[in-house]
Every structure is written in structure tokens, then in C-alpha cells.
C-alpha atoms as a PDB file:
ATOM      1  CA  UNK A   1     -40.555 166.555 124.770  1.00  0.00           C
ATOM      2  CA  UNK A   2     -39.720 164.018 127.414  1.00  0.00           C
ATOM      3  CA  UNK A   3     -42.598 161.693 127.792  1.00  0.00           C
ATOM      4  CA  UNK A   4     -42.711 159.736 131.148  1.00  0.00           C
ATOM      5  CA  UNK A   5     -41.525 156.296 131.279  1.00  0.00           C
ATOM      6  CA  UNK A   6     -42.960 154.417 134.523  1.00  0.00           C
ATOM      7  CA  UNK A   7     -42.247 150.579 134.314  1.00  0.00           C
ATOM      8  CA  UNK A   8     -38.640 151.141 132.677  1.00  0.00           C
ATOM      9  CA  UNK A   9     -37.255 153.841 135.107  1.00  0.00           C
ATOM     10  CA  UNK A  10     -33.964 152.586 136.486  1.00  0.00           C
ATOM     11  CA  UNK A  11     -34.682 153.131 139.827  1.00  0.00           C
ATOM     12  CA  UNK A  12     -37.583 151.015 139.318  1.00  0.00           C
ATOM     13  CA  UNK A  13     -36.377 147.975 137.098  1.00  0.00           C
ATOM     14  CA  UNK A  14     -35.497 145.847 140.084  1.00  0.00           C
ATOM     15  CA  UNK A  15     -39.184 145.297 140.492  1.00  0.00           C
ATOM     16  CA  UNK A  16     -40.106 143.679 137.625  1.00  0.00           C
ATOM     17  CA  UNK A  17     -36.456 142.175 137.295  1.00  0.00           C
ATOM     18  CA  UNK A  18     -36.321 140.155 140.603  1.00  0.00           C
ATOM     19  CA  UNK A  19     -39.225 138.401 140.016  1.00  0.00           C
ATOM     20  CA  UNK A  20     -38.721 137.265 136.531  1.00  0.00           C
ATOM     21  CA  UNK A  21     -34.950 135.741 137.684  1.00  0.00           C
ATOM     22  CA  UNK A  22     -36.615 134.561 141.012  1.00  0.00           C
ATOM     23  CA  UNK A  23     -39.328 132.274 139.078  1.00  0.00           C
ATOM     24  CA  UNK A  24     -36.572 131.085 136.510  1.00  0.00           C
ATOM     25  CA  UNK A  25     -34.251 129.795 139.588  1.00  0.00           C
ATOM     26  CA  UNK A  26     -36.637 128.694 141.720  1.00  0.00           C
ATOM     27  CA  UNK A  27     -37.876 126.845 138.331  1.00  0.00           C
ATOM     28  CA  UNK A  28     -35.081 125.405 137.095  1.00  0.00           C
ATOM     29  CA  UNK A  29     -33.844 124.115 140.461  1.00  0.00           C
ATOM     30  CA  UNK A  30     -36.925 122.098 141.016  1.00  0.00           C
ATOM     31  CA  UNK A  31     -36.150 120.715 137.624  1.00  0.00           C
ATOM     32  CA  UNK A  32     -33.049 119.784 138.603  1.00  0.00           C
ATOM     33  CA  UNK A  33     -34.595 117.727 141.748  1.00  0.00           C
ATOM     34  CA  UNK A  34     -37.286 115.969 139.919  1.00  0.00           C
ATOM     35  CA  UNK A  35     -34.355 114.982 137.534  1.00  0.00           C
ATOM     36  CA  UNK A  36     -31.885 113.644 140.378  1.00  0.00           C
ATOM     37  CA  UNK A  37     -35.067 111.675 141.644  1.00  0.00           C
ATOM     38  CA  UNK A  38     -35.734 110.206 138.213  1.00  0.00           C
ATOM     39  CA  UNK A  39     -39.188 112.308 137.313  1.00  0.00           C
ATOM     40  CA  UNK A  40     -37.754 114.319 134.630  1.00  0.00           C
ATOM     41  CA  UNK A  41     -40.117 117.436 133.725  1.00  0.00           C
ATOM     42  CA  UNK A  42     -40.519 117.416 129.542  1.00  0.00           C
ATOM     43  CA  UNK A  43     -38.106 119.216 127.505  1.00  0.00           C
ATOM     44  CA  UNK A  44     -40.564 120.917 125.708  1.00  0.00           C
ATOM     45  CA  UNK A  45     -42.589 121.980 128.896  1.00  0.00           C
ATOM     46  CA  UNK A  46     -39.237 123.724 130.381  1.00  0.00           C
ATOM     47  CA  UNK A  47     -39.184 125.649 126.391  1.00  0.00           C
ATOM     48  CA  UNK A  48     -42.623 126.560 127.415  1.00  0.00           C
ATOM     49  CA  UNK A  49     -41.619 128.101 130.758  1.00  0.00           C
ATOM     50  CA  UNK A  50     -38.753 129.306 129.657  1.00  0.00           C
ATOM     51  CA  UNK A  51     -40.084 131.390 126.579  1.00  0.00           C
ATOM     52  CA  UNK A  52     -43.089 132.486 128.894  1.00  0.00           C
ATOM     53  CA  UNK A  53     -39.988 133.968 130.945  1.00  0.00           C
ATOM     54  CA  UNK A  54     -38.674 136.017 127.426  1.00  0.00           C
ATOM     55  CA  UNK A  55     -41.786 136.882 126.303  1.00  0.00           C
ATOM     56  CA  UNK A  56     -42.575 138.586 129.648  1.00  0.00           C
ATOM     57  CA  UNK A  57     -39.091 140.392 129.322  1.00  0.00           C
ATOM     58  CA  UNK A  58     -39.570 141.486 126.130  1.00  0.00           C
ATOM     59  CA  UNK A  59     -43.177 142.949 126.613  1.00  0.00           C
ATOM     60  CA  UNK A  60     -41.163 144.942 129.525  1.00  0.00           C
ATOM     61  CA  UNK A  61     -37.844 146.157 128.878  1.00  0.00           C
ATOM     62  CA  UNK A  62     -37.607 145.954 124.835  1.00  0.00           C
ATOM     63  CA  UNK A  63     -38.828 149.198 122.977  1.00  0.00           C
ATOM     64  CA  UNK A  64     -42.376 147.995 123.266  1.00  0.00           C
ATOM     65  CA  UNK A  65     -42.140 148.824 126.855  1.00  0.00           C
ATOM     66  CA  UNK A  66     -40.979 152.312 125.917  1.00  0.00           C
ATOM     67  CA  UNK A  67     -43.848 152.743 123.278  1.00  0.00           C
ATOM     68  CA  UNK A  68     -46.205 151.727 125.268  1.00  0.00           C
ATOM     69  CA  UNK A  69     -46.312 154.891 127.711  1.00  0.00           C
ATOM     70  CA  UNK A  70     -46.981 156.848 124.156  1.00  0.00           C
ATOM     71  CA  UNK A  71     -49.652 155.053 122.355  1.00  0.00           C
ATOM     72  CA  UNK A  72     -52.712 153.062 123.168  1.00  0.00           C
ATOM     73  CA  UNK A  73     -52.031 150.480 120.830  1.00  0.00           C
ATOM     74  CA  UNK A  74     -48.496 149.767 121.942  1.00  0.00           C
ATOM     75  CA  UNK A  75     -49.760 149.287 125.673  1.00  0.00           C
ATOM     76  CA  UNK A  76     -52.378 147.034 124.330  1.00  0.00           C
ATOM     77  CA  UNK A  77     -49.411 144.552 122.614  1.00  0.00           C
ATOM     78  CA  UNK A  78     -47.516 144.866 125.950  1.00  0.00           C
ATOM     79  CA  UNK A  79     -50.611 143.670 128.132  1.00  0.00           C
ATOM     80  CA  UNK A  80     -51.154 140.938 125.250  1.00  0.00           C
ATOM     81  CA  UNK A  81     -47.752 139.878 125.616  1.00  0.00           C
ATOM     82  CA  UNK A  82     -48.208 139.556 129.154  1.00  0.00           C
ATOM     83  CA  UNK A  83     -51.961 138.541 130.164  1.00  0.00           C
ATOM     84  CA  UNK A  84     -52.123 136.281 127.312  1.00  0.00           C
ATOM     85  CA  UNK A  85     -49.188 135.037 125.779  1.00  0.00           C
ATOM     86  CA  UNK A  86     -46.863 134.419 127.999  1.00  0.00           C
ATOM     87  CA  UNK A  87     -49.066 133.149 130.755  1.00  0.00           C
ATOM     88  CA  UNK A  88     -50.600 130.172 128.476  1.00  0.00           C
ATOM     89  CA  UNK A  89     -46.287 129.683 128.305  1.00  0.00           C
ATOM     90  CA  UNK A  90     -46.271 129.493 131.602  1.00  0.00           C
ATOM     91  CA  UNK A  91     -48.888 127.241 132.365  1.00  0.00           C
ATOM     92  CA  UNK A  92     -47.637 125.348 129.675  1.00  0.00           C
ATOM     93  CA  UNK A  93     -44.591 124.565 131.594  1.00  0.00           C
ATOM     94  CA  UNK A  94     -46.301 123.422 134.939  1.00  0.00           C
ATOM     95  CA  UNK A  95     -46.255 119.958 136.076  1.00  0.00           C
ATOM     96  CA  UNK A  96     -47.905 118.920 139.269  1.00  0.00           C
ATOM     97  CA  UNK A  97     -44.430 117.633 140.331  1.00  0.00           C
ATOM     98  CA  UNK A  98     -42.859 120.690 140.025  1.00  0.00           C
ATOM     99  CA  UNK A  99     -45.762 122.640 142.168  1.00  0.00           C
ATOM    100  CA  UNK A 100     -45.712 119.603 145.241  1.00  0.00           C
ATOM    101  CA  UNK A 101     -43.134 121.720 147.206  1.00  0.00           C
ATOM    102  CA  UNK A 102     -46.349 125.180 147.176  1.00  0.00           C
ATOM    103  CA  UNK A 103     -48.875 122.759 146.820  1.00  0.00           C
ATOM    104  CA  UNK A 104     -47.429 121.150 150.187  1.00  0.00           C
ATOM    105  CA  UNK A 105     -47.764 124.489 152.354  1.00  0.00           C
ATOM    106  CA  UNK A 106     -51.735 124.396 153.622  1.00  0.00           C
ATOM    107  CA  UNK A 107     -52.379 127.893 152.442  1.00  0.00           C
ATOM    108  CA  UNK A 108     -51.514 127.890 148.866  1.00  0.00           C
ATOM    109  CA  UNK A 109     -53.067 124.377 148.801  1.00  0.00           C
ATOM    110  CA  UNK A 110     -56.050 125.697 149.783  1.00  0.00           C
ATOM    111  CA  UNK A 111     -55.638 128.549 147.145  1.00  0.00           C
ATOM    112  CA  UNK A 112     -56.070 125.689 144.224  1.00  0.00           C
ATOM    113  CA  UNK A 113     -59.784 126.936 144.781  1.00  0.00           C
ATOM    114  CA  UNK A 114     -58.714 129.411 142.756  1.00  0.00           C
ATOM    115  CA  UNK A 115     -58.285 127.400 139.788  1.00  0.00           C
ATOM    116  CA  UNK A 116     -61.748 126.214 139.661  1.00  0.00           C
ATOM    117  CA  UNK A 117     -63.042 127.263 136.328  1.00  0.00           C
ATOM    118  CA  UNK A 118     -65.909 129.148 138.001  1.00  0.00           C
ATOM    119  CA  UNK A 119     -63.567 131.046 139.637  1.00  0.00           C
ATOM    120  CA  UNK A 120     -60.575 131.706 137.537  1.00  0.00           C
ATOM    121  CA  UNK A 121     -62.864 132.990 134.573  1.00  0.00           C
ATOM    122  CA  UNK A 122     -64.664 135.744 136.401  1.00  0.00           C
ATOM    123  CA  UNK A 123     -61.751 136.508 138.437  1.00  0.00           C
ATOM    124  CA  UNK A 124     -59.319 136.845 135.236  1.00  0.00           C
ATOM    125  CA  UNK A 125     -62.495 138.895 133.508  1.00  0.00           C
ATOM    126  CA  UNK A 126     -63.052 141.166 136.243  1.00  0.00           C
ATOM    127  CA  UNK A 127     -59.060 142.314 136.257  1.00  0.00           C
ATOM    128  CA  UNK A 128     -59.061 142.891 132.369  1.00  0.00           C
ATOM    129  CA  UNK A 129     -61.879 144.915 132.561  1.00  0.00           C
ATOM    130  CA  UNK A 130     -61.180 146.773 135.511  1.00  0.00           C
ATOM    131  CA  UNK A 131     -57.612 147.879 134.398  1.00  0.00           C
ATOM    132  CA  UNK A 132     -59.127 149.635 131.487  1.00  0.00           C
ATOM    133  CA  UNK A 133     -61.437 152.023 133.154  1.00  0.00           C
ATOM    134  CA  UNK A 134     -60.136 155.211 131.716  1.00  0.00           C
ATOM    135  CA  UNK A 135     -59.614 156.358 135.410  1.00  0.00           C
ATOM    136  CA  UNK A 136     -57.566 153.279 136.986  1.00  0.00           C
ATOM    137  CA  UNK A 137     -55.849 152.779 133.636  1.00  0.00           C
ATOM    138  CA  UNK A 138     -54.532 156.565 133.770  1.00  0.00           C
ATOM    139  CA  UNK A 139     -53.380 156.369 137.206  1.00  0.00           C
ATOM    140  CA  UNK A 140     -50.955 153.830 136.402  1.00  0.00           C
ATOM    141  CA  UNK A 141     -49.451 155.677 133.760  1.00  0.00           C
ATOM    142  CA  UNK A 142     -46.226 156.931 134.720  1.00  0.00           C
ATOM    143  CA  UNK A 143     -46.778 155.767 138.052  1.00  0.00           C
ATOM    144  CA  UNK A 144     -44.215 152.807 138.829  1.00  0.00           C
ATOM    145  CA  UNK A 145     -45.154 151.142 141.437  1.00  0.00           C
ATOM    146  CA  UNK A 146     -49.128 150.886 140.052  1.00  0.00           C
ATOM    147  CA  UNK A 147     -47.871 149.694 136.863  1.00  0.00           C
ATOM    148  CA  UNK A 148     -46.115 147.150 138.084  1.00  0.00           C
ATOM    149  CA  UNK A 149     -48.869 146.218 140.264  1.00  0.00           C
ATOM    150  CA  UNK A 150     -50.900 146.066 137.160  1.00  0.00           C
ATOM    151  CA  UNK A 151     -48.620 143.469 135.379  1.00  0.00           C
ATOM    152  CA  UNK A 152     -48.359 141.728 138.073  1.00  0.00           C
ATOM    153  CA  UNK A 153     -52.325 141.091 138.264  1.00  0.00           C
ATOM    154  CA  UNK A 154     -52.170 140.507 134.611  1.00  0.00           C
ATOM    155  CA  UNK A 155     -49.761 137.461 134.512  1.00  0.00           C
ATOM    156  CA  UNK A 156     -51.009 136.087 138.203  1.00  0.00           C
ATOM    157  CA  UNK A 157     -54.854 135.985 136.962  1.00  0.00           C
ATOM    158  CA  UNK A 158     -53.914 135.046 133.515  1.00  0.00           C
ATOM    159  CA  UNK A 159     -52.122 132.237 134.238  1.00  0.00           C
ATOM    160  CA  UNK A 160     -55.130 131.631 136.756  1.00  0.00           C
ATOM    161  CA  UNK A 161     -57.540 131.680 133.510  1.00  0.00           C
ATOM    162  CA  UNK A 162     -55.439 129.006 131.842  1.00  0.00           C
ATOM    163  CA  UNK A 163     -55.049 126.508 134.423  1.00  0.00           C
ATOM    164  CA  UNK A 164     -58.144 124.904 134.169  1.00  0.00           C
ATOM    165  CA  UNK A 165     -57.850 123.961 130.430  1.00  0.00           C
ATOM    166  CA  UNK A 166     -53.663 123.177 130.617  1.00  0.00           C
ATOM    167  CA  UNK A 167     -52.768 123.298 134.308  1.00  0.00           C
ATOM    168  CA  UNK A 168     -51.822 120.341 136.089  1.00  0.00           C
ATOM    169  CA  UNK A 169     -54.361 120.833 139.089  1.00  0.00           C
ATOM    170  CA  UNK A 170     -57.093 118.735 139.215  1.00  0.00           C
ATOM    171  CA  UNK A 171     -60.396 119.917 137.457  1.00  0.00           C
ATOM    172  CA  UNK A 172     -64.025 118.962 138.303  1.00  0.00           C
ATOM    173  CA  UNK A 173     -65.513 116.059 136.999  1.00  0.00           C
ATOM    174  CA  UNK A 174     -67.944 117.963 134.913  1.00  0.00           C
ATOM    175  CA  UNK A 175     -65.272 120.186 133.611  1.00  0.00           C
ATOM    176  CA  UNK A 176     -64.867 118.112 130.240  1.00  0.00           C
ATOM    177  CA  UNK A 177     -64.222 118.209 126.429  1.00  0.00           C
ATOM    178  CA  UNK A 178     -67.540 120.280 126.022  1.00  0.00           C
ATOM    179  CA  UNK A 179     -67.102 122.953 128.565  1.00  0.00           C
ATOM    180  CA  UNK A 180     -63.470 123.670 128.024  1.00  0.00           C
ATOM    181  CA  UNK A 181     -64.348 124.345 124.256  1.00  0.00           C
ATOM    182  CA  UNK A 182     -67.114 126.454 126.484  1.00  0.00           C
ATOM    183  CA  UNK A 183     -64.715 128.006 128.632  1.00  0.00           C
ATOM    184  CA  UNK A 184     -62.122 129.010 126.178  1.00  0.00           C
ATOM    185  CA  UNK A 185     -65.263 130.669 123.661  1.00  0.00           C
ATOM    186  CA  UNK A 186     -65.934 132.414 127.019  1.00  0.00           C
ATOM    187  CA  UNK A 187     -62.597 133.847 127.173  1.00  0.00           C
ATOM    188  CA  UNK A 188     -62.588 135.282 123.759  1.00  0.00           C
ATOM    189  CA  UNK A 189     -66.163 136.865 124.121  1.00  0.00           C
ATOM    190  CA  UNK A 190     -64.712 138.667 126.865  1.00  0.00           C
ATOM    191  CA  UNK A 191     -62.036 139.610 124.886  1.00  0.00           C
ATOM    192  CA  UNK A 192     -63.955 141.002 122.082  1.00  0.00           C
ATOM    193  CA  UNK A 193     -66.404 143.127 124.567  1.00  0.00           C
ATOM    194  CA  UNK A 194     -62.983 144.960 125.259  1.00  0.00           C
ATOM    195  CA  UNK A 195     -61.514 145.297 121.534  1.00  0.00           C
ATOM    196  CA  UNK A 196     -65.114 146.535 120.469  1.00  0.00           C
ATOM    197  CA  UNK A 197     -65.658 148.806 122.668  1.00  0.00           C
ATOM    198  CA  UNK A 198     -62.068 150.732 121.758  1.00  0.00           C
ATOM    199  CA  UNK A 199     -62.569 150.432 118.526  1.00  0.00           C
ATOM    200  CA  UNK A 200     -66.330 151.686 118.246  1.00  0.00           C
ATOM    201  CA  UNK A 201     -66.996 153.860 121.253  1.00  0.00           C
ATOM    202  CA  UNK A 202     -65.990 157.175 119.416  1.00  0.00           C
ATOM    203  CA  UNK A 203     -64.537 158.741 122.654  1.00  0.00           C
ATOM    204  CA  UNK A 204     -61.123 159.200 123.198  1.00  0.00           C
ATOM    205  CA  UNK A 205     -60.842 157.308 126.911  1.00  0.00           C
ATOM    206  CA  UNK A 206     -56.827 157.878 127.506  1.00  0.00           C
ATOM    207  CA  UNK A 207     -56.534 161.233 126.736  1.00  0.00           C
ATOM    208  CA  UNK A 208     -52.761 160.870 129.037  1.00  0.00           C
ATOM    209  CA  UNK A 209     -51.333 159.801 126.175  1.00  0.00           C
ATOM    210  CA  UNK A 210     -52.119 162.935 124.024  1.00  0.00           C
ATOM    211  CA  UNK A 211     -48.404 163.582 124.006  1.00  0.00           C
ATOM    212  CA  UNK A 212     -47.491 160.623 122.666  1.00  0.00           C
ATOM    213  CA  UNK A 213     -49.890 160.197 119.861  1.00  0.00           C
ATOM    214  CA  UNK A 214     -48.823 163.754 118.693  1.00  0.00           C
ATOM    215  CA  UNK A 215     -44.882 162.959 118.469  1.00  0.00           C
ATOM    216  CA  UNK A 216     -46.386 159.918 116.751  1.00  0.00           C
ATOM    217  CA  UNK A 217     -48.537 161.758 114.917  1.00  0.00           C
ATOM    218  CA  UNK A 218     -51.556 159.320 114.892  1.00  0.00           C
ATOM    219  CA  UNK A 219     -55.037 160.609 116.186  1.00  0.00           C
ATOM    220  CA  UNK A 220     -56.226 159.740 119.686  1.00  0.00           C
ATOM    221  CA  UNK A 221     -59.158 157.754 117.838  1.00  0.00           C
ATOM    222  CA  UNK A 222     -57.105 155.966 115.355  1.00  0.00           C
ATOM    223  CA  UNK A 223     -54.685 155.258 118.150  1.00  0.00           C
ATOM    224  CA  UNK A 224     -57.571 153.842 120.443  1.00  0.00           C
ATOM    225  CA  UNK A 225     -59.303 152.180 117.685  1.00  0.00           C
ATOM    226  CA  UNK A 226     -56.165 150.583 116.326  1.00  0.00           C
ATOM    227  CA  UNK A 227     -55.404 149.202 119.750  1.00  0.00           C
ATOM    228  CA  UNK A 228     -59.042 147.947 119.877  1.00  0.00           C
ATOM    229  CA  UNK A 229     -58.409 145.740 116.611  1.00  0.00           C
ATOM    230  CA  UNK A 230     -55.049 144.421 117.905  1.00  0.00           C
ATOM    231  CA  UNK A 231     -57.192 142.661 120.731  1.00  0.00           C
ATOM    232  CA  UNK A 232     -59.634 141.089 118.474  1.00  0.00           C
ATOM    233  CA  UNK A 233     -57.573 140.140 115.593  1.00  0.00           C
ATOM    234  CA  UNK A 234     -54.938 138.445 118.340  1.00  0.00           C
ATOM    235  CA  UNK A 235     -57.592 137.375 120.454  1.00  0.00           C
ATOM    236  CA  UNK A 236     -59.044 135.438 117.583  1.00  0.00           C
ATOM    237  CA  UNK A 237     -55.758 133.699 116.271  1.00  0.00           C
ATOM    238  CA  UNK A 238     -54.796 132.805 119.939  1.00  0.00           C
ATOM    239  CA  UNK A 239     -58.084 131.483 120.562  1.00  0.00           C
ATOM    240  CA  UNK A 240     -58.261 129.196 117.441  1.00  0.00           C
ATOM    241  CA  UNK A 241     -54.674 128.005 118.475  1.00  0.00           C
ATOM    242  CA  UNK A 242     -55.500 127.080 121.737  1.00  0.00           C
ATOM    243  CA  UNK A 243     -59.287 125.207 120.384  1.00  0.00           C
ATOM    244  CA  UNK A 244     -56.962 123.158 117.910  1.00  0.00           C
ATOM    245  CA  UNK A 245     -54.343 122.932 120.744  1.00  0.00           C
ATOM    246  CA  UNK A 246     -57.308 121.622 123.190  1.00  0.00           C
ATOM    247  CA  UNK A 247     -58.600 118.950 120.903  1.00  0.00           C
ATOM    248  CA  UNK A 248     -55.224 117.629 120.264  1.00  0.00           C
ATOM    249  CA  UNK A 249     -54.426 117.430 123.797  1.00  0.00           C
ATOM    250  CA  UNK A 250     -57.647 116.118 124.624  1.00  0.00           C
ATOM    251  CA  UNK A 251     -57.428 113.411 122.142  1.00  0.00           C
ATOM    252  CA  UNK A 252     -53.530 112.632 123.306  1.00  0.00           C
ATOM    253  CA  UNK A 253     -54.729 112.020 127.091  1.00  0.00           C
ATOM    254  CA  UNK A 254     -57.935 109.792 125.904  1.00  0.00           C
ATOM    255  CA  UNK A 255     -54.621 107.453 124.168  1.00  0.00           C
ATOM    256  CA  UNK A 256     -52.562 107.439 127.548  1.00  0.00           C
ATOM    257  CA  UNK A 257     -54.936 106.970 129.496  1.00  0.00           C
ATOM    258  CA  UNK A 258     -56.652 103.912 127.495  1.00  0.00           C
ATOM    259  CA  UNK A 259     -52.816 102.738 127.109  1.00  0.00           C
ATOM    260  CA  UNK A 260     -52.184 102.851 131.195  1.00  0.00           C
ATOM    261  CA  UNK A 261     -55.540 101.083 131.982  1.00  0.00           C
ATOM    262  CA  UNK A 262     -54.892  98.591 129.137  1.00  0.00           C
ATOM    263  CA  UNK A 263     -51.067  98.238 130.320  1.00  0.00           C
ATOM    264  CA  UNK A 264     -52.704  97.491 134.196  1.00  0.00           C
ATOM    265  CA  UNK A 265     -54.599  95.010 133.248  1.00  0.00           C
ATOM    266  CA  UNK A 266     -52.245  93.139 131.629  1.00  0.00           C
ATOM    267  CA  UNK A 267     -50.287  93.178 134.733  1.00  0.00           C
ATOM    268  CA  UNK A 268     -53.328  92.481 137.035  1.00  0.00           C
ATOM    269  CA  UNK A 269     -53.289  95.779 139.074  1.00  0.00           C
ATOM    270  CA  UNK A 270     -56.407  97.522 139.409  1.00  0.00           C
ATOM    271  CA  UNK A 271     -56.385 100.845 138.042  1.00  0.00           C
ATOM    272  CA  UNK A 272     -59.039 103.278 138.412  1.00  0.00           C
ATOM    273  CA  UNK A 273     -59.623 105.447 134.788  1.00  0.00           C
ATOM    274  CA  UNK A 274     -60.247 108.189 136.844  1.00  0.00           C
ATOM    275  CA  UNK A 275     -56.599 108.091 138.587  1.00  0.00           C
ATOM    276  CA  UNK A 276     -55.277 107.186 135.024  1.00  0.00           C
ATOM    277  CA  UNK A 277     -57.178 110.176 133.875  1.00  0.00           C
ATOM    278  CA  UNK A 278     -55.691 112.392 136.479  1.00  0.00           C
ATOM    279  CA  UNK A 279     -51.998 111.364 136.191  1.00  0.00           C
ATOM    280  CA  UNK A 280     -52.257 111.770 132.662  1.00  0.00           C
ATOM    281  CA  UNK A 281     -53.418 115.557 132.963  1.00  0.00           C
ATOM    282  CA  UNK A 282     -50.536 116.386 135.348  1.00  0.00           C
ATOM    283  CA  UNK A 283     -48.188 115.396 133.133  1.00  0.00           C
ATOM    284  CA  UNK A 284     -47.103 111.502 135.166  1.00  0.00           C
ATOM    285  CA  UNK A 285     -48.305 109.139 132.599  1.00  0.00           C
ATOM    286  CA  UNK A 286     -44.597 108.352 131.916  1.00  0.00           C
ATOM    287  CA  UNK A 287     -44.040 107.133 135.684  1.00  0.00           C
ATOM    288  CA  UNK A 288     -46.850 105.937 136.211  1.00  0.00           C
ATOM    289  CA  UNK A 289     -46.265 103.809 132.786  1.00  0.00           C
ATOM    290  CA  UNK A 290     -42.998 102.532 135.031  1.00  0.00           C
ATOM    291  CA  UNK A 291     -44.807 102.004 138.648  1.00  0.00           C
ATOM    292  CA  UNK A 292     -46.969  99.701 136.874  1.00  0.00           C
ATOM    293  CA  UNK A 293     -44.179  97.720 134.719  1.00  0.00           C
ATOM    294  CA  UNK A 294     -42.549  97.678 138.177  1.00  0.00           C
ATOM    295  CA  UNK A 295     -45.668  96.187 139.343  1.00  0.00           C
ATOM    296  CA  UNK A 296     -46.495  99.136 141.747  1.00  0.00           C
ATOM    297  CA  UNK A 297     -50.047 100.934 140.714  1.00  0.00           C
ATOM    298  CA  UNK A 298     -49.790 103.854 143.491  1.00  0.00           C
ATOM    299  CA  UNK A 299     -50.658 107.551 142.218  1.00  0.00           C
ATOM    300  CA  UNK A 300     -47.724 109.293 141.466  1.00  0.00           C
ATOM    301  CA  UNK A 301     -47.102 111.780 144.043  1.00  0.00           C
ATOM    302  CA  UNK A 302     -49.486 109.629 146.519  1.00  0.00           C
END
């Protein structure tokens, strides 16, 4: 039996191929610029970018992709890999610096609305939820150019859901310590509505991948069910990764940012916390550390 195989079909790889180099040229070169112009992105944000990059290939064109047109559960690691995983990589790997050059063209400026935590939440939620109605989800199954459609929607919104608690945009001034432990408990409630309702519901919903689960020889329910756990047992590690990640990040930007105002005022340049505050979330506390020992207390990137 030849099962079909829509997102690795080789008339069809280019899709999700061009992209995935695009990003990690168009990346690196900026890299390269902010380097020649002495605003050198972090190592270990580029190792962010750059495994978000892998992980994204891997979900796609290792076996995993091939499973994952046969069983439930395999599918559900793929769209892990990519809606969760290697998006918070991704993000990871931003600087503001490194977005000026979009962020400079009016319409994706204006698209940072997006970001808002409001928005990006219900917006990310929505997708996830709609992609696994049994009748959307099926149609993309062995359909190439809807299944690549659907990853695409998965990494865009996910990396939209984690740019409010690690992106480099700015956030609203209410958006602090409590609600992004708010925000991220929000995420994996979501989450869980998903994983429970695949592993409890007691209806087959993909019955496409009957094949499949019959060469495997694992029931459509234990398939389904299995798939369901995957989400909540991942959803809960990630989660308590990123809670411990949060409060260590949020406790290494209150330090910078006393350490800029304190290094200011030593130098008798006014420095508002909330401009400390904001260079220090996009990643600039290094130059603005050196526009102040240079005497100069402008914004980076004002």
C-alpha cells in the first residue's frame, strides 16, 4: 500500500525549502551588518535562530514528516515541532536591531499590532483550534499546497504567541511580571483543551488516516488518544521551561536595567527607567551601556 505523502512530494519540496534558506540568508546577512556597524547580535541568540531553522527542517523532511501522513500522533509531534518549538527558537533569536530594516516599511510597522498580547493569544488560539476540525484537518492531508499553508500559519502565529513574553517589540505598560506568568498559563490551558479532547472524546475524528494506523497496526483510538497525551505531557514540560525561563529573564532585565540607570547617573545623563527598561528587552543594554560611557544617553535605534 502506497500511502500519500503531501508536504514531502518532490515536486512540492521547493515550498517549504525556499523559505527556510530565504529566512536563514536574509538572517544571517543582517547579522553580518549589525556586526560591521559594531551592534553585534548575541551568539547565543543566532544558536537560537539557527536551531529554530533545524528544528523546522527536521519536523518536515526527516521521517517524522513521512509518519506523520500515517498516524495521528506523528502529525501531532510534527505540528509541536513546528507551532511550538521552534517558533519560541525563533523568537528567541530576534533582536529589535535585526527587525529595523521590516520594522522601517509603514505596513509591517503597523502590523506590530499584532504582537499585542490581546491579540497574538486569541489569534495563535483560534489557528490551533481551527486546524484540527476533523474537516479542515482532513483536507490538508495529502493535499500539498494546504499543508503547507497549514505550517505556514503554524510557525507565523506561533511565533506571534511568543513575542510578547521574548520578542523584542515593545509591550504595554501593564503587560508585566504578573500577566506574562498569566499569559503563558493561558497558553497551556489552551493547549490542554486540545490534548483532552483527543484523548477523551471516544470518536475517532481522522478517520483519513485509517490506512496508516493499520500498516502500523495501532487502533484509530489509541492512535488519537496517544497523540492527545503527546500535547499535554509536552505542553506541560515546555510550559514549565518557559515559567522558569520567564522569571530568570525577568529577574536578569530588573539587574540591567538598575545597572544602566545607576551607570547614568554616575555620569550625569538623565535616563528614563522606562527607556532603560525598553532597551534592555530588545536586547541593546550592551550599547546602550557604551552610549552612556561615551557620554551619549540617546535610545539605541533613536
Amino acid at each position: 500500500m502506497i500511502l500519500p505523502l503531501a508536504h514531502v512530494a518532490g515536486a512540492f519540496v521547493p515550498i517549504e525549502v525556499i523559505p527556510i534558506t530565504v529566512a536563514g540568508v536574509l538572517y544571517w546577512h543582517r547579522v553580518m551588518v549589525l556586526h560591521w556597524d559594531e551592534r553585534p547580535v548575541p551568539t547565543w541568540r543566532q544558536v537560537c535562530f539557527g536551531s529554530g531553522l533545524l528544528v523546522i527542517s527536521i519536523a518536515l523532511f526527516s521521517p517524522t514528516g513521512h509518519i506523520s501522513e500515517e498516524l495521528v500522533l506523528a502529525h501531532m509531534v510534527e505540528h509541536i515541532l513546528l507551532g511550538d518549538i521552534a517558533t519560541l527558537l525563533l523568537v528567541l533569536g530576534l533582536t529589535r536591531s535585526l527587525l529595523q530594516p521590516i520594522l522601517a516599511i509603514r505596513f509591517f510597522n503597523r502590523l506590530q499590532i499584532l504582537t499585542h498580547p490581546a491579540v497574538a493569544l486569541p489569534l495563535w488560539a483560534v489557528n490551533l483550534f481551527l486546524w484540527h476540525v476533523p474537516a479542515l484537518y482532513q483536507d490538508a492531508y495529502g493535499a500539498a499546497p494546504i499543508h503547507a499553508l497549514e505550517h505556514t500559519t503554524f510557525v507565523f502565529f506561533g511565533c506571534l504567541m511568543w513575542m510578547p513574553v521574548f520578542g523584542p517589540l515593545p509591550k504595554p505598560a501593564w503587560f508585566g511580571t504578573g500577566w506574562k506568568i498569566g499569559y503563558v498559563i493561558a497558553v497551556r490551558f489552551a493547549t490542554a483543551i486540545l490534548g483532552n479532547v483527543l484523548m477523551w472524546s471516544g470518536t475517532v475524528l481522522y478517520p483519513i488516516y485509517g490506512p496508516g494506523e493499520r500498516y502500523w497496526h495501532v487502533t484509530p483510538l489509541a492512535d488519537q488518544s496517544t497523540a492527545g497525551a503527546i500535547m499535554m505531557v509536552e505542553g506541560t514540560f515546555l510550559i514549565l521551561g518557559v515559567l522558569a525561563w520567564t522569571f530568570f529573564e525577568l529577574a536578569r532585565e530588573g539587574t540591567e536595567k538598575q545597572r544602566l540607570i545607576e551607570l547614568a547617573e554616575s555620569r550625569g545623563i538623565a535616563l528614563d527607567e522606562r527607556r532603560a527598561q525598553r532597551a534592555v528587552a530588545a536586547g541593546h543594554a550592551a550599547l546602550l551601556e557604551q552610549r552612556l560611557l561615551a557620554g551619549d544617553g540617546r535610545q539605541p535605534d533613536s
